[in-house]
Protein backbone atom coordinates (compact mmCIF):
# COMPACT_ATOMS: atom_id res chain seq x y z
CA UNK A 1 0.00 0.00 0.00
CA UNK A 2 2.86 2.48 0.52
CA UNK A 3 4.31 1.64 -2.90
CA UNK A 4 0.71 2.81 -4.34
CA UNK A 5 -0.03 5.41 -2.35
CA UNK A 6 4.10 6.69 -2.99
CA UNK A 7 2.96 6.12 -6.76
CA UNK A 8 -0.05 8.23 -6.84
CA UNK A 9 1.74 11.19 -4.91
CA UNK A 10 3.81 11.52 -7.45
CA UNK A 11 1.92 11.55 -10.21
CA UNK A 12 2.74 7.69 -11.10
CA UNK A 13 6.64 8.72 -11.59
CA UNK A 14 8.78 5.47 -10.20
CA UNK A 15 11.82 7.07 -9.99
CA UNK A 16 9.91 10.02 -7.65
CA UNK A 17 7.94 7.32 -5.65
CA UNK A 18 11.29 5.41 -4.93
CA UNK A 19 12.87 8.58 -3.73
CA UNK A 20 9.82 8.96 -1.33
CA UNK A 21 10.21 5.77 -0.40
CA UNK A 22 13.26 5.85 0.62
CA UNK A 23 13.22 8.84 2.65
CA UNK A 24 10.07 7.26 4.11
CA UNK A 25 12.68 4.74 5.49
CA UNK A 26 15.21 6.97 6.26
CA UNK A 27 12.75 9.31 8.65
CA UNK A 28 11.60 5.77 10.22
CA UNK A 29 15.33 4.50 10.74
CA UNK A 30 16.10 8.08 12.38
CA UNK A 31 13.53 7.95 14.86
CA UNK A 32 14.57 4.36 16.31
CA UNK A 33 18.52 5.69 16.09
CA UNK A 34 18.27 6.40 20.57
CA UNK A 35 17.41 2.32 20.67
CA UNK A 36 20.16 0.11 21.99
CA UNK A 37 21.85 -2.46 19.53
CA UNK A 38 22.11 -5.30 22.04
CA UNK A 39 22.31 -7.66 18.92
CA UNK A 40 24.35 -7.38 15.99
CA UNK A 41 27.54 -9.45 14.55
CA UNK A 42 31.25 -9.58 14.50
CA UNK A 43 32.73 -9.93 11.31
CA UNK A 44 36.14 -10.53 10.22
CA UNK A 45 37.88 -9.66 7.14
CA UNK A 46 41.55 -11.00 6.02
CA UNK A 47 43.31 -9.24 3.16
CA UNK A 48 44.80 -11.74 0.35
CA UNK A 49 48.35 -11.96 1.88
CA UNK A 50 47.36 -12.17 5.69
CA UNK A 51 49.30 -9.26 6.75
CA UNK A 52 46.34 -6.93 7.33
CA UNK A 53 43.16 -7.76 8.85
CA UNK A 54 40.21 -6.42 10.78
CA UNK A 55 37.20 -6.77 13.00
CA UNK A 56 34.28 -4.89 12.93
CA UNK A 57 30.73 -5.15 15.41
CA UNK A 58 28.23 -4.15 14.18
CA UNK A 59 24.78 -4.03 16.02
CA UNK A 60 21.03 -3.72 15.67
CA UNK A 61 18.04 -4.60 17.63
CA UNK A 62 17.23 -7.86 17.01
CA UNK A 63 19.24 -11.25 16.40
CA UNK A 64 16.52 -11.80 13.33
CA UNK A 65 17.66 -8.78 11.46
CA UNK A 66 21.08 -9.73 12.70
CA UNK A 67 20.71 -13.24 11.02
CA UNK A 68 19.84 -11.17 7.55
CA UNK A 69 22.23 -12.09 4.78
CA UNK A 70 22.10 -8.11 3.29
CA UNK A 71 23.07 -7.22 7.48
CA UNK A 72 26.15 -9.69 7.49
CA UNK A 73 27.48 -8.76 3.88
CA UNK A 74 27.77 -5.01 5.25
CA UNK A 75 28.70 -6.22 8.05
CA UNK A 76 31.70 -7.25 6.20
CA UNK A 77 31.81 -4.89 3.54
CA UNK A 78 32.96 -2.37 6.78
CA UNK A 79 35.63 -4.92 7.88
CA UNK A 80 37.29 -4.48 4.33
CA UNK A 81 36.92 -0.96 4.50
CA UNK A 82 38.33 -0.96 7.83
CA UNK A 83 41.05 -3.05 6.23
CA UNK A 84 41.90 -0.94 3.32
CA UNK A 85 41.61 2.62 4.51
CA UNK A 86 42.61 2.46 8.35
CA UNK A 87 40.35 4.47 9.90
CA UNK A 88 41.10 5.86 13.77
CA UNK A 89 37.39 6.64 15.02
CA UNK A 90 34.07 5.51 14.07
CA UNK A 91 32.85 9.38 14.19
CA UNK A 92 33.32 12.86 14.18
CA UNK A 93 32.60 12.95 17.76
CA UNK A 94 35.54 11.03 18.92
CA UNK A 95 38.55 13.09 17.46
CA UNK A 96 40.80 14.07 19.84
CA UNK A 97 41.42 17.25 20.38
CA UNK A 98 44.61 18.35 18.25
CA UNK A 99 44.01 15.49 15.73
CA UNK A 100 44.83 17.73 12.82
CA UNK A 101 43.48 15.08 10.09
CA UNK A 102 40.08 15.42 8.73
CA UNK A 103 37.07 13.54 9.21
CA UNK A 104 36.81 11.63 5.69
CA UNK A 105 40.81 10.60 6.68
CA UNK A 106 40.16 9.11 10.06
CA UNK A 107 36.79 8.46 10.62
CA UNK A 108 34.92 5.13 9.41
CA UNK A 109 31.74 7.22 9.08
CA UNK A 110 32.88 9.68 6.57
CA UNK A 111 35.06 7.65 4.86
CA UNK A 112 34.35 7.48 0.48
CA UNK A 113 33.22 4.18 1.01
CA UNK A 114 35.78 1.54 -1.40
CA UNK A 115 32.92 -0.21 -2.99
CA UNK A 116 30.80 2.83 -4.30
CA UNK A 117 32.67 6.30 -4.71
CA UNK A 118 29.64 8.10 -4.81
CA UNK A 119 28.44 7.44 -1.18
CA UNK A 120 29.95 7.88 2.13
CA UNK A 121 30.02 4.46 4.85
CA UNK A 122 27.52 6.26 7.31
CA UNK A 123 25.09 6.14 3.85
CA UNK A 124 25.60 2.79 3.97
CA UNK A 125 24.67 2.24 7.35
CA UNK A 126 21.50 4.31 7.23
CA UNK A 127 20.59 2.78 4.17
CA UNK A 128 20.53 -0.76 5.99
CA UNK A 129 18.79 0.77 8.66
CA UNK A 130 16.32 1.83 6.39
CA UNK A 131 15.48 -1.24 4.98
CA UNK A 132 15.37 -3.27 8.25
CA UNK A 133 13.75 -0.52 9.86
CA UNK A 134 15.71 -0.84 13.11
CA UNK A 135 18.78 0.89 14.43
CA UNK A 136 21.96 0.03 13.33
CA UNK A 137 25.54 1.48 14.22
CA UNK A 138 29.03 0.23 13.70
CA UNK A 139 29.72 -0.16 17.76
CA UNK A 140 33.52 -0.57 17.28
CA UNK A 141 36.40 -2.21 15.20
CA UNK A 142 39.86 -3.26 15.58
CA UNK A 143 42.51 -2.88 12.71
CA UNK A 144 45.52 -5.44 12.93
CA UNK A 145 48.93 -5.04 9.89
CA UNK A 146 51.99 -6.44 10.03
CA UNK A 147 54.60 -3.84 10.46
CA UNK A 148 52.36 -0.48 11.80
């Protein structure tokens, strides 16, 4: 019924109703953003070579949504961009004072994410939360290279 009534606000334009759609989801996924992630997974990604790896938690509200296939793949898709790009905080908020580097350099959040260019990883995340329709936040990761 939302897809219809989305379709008939916008004058039966798809590309319009998908947009409304989507921020639908987005003002849904903001307003469950103060509920705890108790739930969530820990994925692991090892670069081809073994000398860099990471971990990454990521959490949401339930273990069903947690269980999702899409959940675990991004789940993952942060552990390789945790991997690749080395990030120091998960957010703006965290940056020490006197950490002279900016935000898209050190935090996970604002990182370009490695698999689309176009979006940030915080896009990513809401995007998930979104279409799940619960909360979900990178809670923390760990970064391991040989020689660093």
């Amino acid at each position: 019924m939302d897809c219809k009534q989305a379709l008939e606000d916008n004058d039966n334009d798809m590309n319009k109703a998908s947009d409304a759609l989507r921020q639908k989801g987005f003002a849904r996924a903001a307003r469950r953003a103060d509920r705890e992630t108790t739930e969530g997974v820990i994925e692991a990604y090892i670069h081809t070579g073994g000398r860099v790896g990471a971990l990454v938690e990521l959490g949401c509200e339930t273990d069903f949504v947690a269980r999702n296939e899409e959940f675990k793949q991004v789940a993952h898709d942060i552990a390789m961009q945790v991997a690749a790009m080395g990030p120091v905080y998960i957010s703006n908020e965290e940056i020490e004072e006197g950490d002279g580097r900016s935000a898209s350099e050190v935090c996970l959040l604002q990182q370009t994410f490695i698999k689309d260019s176009s979006k940030v990883v915080s896009d990513i995340v809401q995007e998930l939360a979104a279409k799940v329709g619960e909360n979900v936040r990178v809670v923390r990761f760990s970064r391991l290279a040989l020689e660093e």
